[in-house]
N, C-alpha and C. Protein backbone atom coordinates (compact mmCIF):
# COMPACT_ATOMS: atom_id res chain seq x y z
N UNK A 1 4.95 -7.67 -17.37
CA UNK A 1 4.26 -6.58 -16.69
C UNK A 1 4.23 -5.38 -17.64
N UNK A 2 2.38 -4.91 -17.93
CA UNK A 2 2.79 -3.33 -18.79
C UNK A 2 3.82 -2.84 -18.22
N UNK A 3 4.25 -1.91 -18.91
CA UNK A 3 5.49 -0.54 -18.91
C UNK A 3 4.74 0.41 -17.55
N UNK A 4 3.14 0.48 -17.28
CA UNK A 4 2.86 1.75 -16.34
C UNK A 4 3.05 1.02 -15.40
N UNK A 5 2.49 -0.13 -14.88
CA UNK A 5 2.71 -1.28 -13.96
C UNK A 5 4.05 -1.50 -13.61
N UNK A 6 5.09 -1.58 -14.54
CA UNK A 6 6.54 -1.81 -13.57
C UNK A 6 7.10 0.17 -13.32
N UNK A 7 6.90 1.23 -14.13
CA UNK A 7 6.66 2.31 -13.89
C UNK A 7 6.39 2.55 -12.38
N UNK A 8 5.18 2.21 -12.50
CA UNK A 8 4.58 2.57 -11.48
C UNK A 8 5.36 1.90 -9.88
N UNK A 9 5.46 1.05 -10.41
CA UNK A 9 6.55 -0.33 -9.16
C UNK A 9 7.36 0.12 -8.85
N UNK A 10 8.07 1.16 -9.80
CA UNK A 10 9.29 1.32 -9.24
C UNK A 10 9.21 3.08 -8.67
N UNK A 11 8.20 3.63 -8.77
CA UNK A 11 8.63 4.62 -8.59
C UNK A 11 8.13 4.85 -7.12
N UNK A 12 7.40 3.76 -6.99
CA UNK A 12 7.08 3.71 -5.24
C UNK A 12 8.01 2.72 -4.46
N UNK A 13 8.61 2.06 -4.96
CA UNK A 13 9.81 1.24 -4.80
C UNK A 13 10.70 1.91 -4.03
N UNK A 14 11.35 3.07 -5.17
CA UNK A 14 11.93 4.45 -4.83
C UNK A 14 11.88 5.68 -3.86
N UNK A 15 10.61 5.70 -3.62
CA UNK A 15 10.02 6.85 -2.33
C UNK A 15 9.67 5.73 -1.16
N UNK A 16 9.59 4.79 -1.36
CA UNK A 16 8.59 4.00 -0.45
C UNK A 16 8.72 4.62 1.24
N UNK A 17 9.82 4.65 2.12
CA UNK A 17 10.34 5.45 3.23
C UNK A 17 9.63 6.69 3.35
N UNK A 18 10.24 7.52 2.35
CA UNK A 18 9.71 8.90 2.35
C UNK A 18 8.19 9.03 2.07
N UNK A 19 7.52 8.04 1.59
CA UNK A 19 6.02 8.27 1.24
C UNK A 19 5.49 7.65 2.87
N UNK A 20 5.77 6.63 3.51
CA UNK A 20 5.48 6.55 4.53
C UNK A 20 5.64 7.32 5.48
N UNK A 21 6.93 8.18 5.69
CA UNK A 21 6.87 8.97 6.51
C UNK A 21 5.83 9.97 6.30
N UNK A 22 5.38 10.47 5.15
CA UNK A 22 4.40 11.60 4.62
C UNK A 22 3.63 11.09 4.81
N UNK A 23 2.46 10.08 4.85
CA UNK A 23 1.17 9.35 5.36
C UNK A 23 1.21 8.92 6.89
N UNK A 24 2.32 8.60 7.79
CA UNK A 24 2.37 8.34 9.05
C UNK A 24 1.06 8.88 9.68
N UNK A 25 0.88 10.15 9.77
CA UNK A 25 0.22 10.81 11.17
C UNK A 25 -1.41 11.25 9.94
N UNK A 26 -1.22 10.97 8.32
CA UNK A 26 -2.22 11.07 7.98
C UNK A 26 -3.93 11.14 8.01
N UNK A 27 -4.12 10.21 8.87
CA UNK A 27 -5.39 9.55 9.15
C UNK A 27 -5.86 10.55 10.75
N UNK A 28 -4.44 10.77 11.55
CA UNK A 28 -4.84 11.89 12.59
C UNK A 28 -5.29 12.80 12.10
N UNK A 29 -4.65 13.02 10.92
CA UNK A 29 -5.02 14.75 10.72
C UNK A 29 -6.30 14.88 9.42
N UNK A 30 -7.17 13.88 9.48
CA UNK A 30 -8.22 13.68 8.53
C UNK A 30 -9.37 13.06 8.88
N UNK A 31 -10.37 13.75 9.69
CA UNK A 31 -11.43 13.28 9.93
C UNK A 31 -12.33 12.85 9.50
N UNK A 32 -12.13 13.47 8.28
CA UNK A 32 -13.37 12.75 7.19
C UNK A 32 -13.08 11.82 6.80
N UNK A 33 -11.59 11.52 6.63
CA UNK A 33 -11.32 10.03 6.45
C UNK A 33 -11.50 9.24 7.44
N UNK A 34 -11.39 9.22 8.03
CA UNK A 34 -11.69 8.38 9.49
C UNK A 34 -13.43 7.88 9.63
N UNK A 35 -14.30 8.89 9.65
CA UNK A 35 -15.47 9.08 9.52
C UNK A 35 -16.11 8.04 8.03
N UNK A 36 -15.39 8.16 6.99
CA UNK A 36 -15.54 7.33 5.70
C UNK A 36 -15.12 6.11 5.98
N UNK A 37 -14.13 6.19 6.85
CA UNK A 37 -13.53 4.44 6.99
C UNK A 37 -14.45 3.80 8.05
N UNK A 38 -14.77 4.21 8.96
CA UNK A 38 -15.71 4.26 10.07
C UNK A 38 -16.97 3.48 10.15
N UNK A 39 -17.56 4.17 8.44
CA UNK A 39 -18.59 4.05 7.58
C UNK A 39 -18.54 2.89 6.73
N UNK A 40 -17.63 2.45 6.39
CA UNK A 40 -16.91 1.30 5.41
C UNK A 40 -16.86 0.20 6.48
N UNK A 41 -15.81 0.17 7.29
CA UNK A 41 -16.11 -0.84 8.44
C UNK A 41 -17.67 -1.33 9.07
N UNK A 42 -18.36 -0.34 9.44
CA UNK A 42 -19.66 -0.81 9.86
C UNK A 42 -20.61 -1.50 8.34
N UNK A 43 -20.48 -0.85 7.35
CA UNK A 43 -20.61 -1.41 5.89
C UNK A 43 -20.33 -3.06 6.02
N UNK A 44 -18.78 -3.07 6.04
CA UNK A 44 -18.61 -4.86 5.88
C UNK A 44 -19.35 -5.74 6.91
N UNK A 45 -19.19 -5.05 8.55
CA UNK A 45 -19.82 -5.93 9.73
C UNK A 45 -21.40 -6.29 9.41
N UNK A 46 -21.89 -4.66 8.40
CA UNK A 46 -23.14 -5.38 8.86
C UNK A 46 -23.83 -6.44 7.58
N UNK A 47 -22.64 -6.18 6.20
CA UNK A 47 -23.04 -7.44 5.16
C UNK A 47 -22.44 -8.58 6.10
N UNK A 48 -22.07 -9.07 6.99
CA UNK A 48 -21.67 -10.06 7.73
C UNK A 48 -20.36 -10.32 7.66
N UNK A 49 -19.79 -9.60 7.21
CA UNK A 49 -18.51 -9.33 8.08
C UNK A 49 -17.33 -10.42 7.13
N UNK A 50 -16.03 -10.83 7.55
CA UNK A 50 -15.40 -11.24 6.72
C UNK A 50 -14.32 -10.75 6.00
N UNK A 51 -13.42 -11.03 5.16
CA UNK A 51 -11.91 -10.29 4.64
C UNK A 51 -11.83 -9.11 3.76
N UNK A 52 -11.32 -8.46 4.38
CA UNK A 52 -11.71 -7.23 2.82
C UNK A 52 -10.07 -7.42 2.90
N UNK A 53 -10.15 -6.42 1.50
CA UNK A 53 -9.12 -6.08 0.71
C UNK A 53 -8.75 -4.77 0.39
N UNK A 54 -7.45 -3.95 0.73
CA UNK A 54 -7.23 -2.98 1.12
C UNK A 54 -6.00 -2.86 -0.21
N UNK A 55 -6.49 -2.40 -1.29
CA UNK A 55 -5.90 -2.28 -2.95
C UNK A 55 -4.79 -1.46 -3.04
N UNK A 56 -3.88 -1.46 -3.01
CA UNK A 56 -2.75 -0.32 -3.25
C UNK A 56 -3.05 0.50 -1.62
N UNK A 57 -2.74 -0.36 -1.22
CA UNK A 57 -2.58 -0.26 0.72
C UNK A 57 -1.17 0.69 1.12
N UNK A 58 -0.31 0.87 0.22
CA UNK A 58 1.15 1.48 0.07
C UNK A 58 1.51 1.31 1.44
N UNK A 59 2.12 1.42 2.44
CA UNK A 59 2.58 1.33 4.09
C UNK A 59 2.07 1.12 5.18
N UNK A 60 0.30 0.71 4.84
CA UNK A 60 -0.37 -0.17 5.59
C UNK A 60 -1.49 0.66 6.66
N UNK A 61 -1.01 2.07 6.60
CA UNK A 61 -1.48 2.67 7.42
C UNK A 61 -3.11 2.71 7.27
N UNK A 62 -3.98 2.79 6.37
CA UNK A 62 -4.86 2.50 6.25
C UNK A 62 -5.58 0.79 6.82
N UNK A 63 -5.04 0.18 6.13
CA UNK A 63 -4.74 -1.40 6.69
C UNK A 63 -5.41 -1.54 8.12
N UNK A 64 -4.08 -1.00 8.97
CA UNK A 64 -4.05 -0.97 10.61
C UNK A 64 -5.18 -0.80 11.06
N UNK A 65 -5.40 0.90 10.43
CA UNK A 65 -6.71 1.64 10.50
C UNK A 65 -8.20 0.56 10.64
N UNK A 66 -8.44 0.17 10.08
CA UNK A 66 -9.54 -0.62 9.20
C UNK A 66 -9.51 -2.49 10.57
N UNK A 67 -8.18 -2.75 10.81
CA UNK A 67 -7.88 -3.80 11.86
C UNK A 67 -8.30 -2.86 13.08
N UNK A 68 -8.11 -1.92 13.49
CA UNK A 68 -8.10 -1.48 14.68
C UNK A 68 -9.76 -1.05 14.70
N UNK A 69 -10.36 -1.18 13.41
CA UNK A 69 -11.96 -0.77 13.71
C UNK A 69 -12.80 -2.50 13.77
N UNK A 70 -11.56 -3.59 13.83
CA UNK A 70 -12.44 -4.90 14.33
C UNK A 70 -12.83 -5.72 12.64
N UNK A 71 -12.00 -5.22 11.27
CA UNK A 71 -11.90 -5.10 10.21
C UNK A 71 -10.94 -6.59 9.73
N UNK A 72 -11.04 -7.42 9.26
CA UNK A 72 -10.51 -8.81 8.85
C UNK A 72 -9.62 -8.49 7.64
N UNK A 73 -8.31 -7.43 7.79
CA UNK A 73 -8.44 -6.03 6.46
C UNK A 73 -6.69 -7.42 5.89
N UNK A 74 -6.36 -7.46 4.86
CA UNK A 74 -5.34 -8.00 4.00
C UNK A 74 -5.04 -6.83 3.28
N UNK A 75 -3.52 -6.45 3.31
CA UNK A 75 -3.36 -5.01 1.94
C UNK A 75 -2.85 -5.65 1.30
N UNK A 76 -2.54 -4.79 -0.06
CA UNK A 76 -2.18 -5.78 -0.98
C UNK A 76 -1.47 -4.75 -1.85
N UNK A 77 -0.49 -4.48 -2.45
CA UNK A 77 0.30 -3.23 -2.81
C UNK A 77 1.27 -3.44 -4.13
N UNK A 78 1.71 -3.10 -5.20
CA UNK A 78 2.52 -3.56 -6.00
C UNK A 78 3.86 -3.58 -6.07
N UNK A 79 3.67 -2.27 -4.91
CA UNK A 79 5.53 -2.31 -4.41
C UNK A 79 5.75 -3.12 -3.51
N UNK A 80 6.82 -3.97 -3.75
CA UNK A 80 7.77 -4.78 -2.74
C UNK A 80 8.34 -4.02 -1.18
N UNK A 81 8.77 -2.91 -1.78
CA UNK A 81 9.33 -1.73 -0.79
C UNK A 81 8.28 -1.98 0.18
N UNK A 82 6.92 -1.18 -0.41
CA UNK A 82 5.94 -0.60 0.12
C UNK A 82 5.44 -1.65 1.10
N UNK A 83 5.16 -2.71 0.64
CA UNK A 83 4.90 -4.08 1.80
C UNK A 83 5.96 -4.65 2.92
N UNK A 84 7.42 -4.32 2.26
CA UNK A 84 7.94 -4.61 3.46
C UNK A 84 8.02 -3.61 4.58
N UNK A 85 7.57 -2.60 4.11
CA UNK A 85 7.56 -1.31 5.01
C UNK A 85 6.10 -1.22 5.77
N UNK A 86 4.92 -2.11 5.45
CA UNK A 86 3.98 -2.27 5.64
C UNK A 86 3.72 -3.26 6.98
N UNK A 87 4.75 -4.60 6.30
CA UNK A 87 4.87 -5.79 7.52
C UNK A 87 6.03 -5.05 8.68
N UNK A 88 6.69 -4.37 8.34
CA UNK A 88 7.48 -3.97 9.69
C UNK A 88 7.15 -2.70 10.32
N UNK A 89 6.19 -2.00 10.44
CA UNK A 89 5.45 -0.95 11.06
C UNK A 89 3.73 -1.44 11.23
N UNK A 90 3.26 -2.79 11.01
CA UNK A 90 2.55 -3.47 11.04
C UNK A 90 2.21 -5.18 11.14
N UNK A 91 3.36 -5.49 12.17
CA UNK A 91 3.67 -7.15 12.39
C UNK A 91 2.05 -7.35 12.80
N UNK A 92 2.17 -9.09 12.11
CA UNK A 92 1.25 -9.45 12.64
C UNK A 92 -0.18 -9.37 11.82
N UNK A 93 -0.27 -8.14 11.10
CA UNK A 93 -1.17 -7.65 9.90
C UNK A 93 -0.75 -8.47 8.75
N UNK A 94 -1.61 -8.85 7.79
CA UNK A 94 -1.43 -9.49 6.46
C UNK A 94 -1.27 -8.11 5.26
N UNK A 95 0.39 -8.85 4.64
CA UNK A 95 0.13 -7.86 3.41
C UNK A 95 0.88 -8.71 2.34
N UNK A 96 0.55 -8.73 1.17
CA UNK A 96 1.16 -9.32 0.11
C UNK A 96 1.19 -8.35 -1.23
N UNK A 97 2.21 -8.72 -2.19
CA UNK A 97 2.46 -8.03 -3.13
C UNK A 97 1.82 -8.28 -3.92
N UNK A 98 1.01 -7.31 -4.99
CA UNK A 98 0.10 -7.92 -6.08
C UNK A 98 -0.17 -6.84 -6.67
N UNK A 99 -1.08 -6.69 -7.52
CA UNK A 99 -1.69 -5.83 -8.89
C UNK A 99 -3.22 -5.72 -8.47
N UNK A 100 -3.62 -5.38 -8.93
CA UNK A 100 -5.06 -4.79 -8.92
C UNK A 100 -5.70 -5.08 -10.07
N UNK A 101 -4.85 -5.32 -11.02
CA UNK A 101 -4.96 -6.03 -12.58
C UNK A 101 -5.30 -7.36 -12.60
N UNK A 102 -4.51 -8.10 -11.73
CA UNK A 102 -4.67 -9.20 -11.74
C UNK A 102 -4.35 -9.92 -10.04
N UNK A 103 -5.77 -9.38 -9.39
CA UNK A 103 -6.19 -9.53 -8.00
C UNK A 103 -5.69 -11.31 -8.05
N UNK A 104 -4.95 -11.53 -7.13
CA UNK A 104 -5.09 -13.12 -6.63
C UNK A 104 -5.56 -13.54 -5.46
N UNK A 105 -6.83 -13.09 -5.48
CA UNK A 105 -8.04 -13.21 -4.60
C UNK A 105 -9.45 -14.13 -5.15
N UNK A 106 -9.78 -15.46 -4.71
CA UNK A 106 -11.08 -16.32 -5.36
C UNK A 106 -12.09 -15.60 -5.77
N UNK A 107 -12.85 -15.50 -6.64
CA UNK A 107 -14.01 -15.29 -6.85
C UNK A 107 -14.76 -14.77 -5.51
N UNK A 108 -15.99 -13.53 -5.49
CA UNK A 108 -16.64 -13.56 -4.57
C UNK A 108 -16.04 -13.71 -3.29
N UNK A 109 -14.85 -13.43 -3.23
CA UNK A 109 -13.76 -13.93 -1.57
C UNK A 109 -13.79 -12.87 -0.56
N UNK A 110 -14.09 -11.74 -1.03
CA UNK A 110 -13.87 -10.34 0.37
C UNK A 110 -15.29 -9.91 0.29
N UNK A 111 -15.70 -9.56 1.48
CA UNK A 111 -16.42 -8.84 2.24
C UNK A 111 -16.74 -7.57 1.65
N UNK A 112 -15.43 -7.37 1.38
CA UNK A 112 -15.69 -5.45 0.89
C UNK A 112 -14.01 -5.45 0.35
N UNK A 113 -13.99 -4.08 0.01
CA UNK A 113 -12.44 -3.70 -0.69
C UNK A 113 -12.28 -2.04 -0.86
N UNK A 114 -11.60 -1.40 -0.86
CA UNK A 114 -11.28 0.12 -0.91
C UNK A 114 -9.79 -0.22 -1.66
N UNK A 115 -10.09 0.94 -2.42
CA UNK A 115 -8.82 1.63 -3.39
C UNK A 115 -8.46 2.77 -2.66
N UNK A 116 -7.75 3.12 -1.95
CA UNK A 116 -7.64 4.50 -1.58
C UNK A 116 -6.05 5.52 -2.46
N UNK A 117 -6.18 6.38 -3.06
CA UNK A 117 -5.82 7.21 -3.91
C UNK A 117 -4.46 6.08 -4.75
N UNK A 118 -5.16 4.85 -5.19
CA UNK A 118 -4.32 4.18 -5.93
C UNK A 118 -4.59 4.04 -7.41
N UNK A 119 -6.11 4.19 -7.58
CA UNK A 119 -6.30 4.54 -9.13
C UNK A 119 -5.96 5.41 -9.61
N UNK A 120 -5.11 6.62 -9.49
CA UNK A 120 -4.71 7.59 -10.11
C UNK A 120 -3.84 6.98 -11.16
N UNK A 121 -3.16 5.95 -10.67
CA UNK A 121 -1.90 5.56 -11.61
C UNK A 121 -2.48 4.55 -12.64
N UNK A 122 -3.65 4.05 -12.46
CA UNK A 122 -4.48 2.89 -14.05
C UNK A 122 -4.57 4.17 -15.07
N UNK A 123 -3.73 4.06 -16.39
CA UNK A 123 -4.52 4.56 -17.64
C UNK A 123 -5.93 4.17 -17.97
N UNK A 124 -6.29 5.28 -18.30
CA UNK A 124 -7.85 5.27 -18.68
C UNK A 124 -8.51 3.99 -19.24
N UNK A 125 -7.51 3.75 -20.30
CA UNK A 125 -8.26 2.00 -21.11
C UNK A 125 -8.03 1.14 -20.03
N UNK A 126 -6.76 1.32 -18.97
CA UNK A 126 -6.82 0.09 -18.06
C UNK A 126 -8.34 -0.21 -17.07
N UNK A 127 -9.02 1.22 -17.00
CA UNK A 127 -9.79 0.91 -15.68
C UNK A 127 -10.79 0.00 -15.75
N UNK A 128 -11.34 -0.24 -17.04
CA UNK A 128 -12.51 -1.22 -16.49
C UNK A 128 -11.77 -2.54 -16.28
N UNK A 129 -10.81 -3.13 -16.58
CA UNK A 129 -10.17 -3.86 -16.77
C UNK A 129 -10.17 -4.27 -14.92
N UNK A 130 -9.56 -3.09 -13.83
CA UNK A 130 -9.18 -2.99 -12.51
C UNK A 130 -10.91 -3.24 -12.36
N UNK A 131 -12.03 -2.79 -12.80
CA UNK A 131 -12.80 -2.48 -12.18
C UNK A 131 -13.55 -4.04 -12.27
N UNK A 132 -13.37 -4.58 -13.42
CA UNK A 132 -13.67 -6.13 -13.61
C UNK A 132 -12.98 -6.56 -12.42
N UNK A 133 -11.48 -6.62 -11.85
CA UNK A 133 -11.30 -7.27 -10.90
C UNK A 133 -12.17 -6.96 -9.80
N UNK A 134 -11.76 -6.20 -9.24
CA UNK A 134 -12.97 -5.62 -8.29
C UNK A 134 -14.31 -6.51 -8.24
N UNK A 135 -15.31 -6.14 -9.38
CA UNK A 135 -16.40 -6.83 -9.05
C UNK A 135 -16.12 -8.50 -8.86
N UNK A 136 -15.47 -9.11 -9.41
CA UNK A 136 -15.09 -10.29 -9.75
C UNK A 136 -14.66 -10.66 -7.98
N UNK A 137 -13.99 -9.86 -7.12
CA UNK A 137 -13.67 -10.36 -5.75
C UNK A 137 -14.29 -10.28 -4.70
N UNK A 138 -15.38 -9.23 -5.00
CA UNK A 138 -15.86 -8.66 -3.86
C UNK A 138 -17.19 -9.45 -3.75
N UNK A 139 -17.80 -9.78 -3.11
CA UNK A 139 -18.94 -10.35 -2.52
C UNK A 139 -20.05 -9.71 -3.49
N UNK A 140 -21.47 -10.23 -3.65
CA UNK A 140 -22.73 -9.48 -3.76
C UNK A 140 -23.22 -8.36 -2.23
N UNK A 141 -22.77 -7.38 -2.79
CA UNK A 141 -23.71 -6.21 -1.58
C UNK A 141 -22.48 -6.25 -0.62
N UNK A 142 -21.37 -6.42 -0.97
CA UNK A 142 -19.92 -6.21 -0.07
C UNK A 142 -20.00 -4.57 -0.66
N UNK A 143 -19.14 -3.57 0.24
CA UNK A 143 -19.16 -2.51 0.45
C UNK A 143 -17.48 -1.84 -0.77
N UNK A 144 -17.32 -1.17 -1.75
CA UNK A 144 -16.69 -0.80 -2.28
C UNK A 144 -16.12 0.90 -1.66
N UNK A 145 -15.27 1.12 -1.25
CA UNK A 145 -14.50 2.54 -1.35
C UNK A 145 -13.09 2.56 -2.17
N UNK A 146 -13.68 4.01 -2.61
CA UNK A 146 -12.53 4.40 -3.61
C UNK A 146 -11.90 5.76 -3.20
N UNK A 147 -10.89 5.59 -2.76
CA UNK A 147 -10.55 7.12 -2.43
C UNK A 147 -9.80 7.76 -3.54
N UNK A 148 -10.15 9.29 -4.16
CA UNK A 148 -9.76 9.87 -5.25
C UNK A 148 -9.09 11.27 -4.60
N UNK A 149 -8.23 12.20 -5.93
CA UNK A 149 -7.67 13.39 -5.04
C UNK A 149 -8.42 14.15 -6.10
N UNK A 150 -9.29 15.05 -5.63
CA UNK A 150 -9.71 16.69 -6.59
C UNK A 150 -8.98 17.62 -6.95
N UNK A 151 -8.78 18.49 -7.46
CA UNK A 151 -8.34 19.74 -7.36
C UNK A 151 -9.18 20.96 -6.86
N UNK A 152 -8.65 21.76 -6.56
CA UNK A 152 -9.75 22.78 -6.17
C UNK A 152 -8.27 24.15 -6.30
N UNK A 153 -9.21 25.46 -6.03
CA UNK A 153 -8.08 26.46 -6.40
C UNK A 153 -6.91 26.50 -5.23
N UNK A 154 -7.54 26.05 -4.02
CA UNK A 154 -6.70 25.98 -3.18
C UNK A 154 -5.31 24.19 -3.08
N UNK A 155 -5.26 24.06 -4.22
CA UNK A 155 -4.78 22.77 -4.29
C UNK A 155 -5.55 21.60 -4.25
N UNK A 156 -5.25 20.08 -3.85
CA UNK A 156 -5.52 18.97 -4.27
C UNK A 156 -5.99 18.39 -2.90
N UNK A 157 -6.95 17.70 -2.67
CA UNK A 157 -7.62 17.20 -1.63
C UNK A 157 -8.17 15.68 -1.74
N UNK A 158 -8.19 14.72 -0.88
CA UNK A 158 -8.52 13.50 -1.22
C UNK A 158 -9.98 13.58 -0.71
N UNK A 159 -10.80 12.33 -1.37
CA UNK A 159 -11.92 12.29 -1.53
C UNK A 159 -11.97 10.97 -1.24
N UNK A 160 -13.24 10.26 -0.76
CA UNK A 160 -13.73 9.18 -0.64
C UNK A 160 -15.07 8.63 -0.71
N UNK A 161 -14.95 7.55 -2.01
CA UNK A 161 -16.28 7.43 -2.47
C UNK A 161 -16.92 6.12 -1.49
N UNK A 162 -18.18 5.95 -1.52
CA UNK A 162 -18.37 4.31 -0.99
C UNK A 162 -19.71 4.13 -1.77
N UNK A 163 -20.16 2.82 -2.30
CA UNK A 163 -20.46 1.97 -2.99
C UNK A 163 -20.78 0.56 -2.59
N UNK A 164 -22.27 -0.13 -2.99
CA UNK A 164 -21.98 -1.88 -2.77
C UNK A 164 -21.92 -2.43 -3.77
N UNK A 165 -21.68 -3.67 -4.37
CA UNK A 165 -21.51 -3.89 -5.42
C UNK A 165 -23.35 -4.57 -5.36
């Protein structure tokens, strides 16, 4: 495993608890996210529907989100922590441990897929690399979101892109 990849593993490894508790009530208090996911869900139903993939899913809460909009959603996370904290505040939901580097998802297999604020941590030479996986899993005309954080003077704000392939 690169050095940013187990880096990265462990340092959500490490918070994993405390980062969940900080995202818990997230999605209440973010309408536009809701509204973007909303948008993404009706996206996959109406390419015909089927498994998406929920990329650096970290505690699932998004996940749920995306199941509770009627969403066929699998997360998929690199922390161990982060997934078991995912399956036990989310029984019943699918989550497995994996990379984004090296998706172990078939060819053409999901519906759609969202990154939500997990590319921050790919170095720059890594991204097309993530972004090859990506196209490589996602369906023709499956629905892509990427959620990113801005800066602005008043601090840092998340963003959400959407995309078909």
């Amino acid at each position: 495993m690169d050095g940013w990849l187990a880096d990265t593993r462990t340092s959500y490894d490490t918070v994993a608890q405390s980062y969940a508790d900080f995202v818990h009530t997230a999605l209440a208090q973010a309408p536009y996210l809701r509204s973007a996911l909303a948008l993404f869900a009706e996206l996959v139903h109406t390419a015909g529907g089927g498994p998406v993939a929920d990329v650096g899913c970290g505690p699932g809460h998004v996940t749920a989100h995306l199941h509770g909009l009627g969403v066929d959603t699998v997360g998929i996370d690199l922390s161990p922590a982060m997934i078991e904290i995912a399956r036990r505040d989310h029984p019943g939901l699918r989550f497995e441990v994996g990379s984004m580097t090296e998706l172990d998802l078939a060819d053409a297999s999901v519906a759609g897929l969202l990154a939500c604020w997990s590319l921050i941590h790919v170095p720059d030479e890594a991204v097309p690399g993530v972004f090859a996986q990506f196209h490589r899993v996602l369906r023709p005309g499956g629905p892509l979101l990427l959620g990113f954080t801005w800066a602005t003077r008043r601090g840092s704000r998340p963003r959400a892109t959407a995309a078909t392939r």
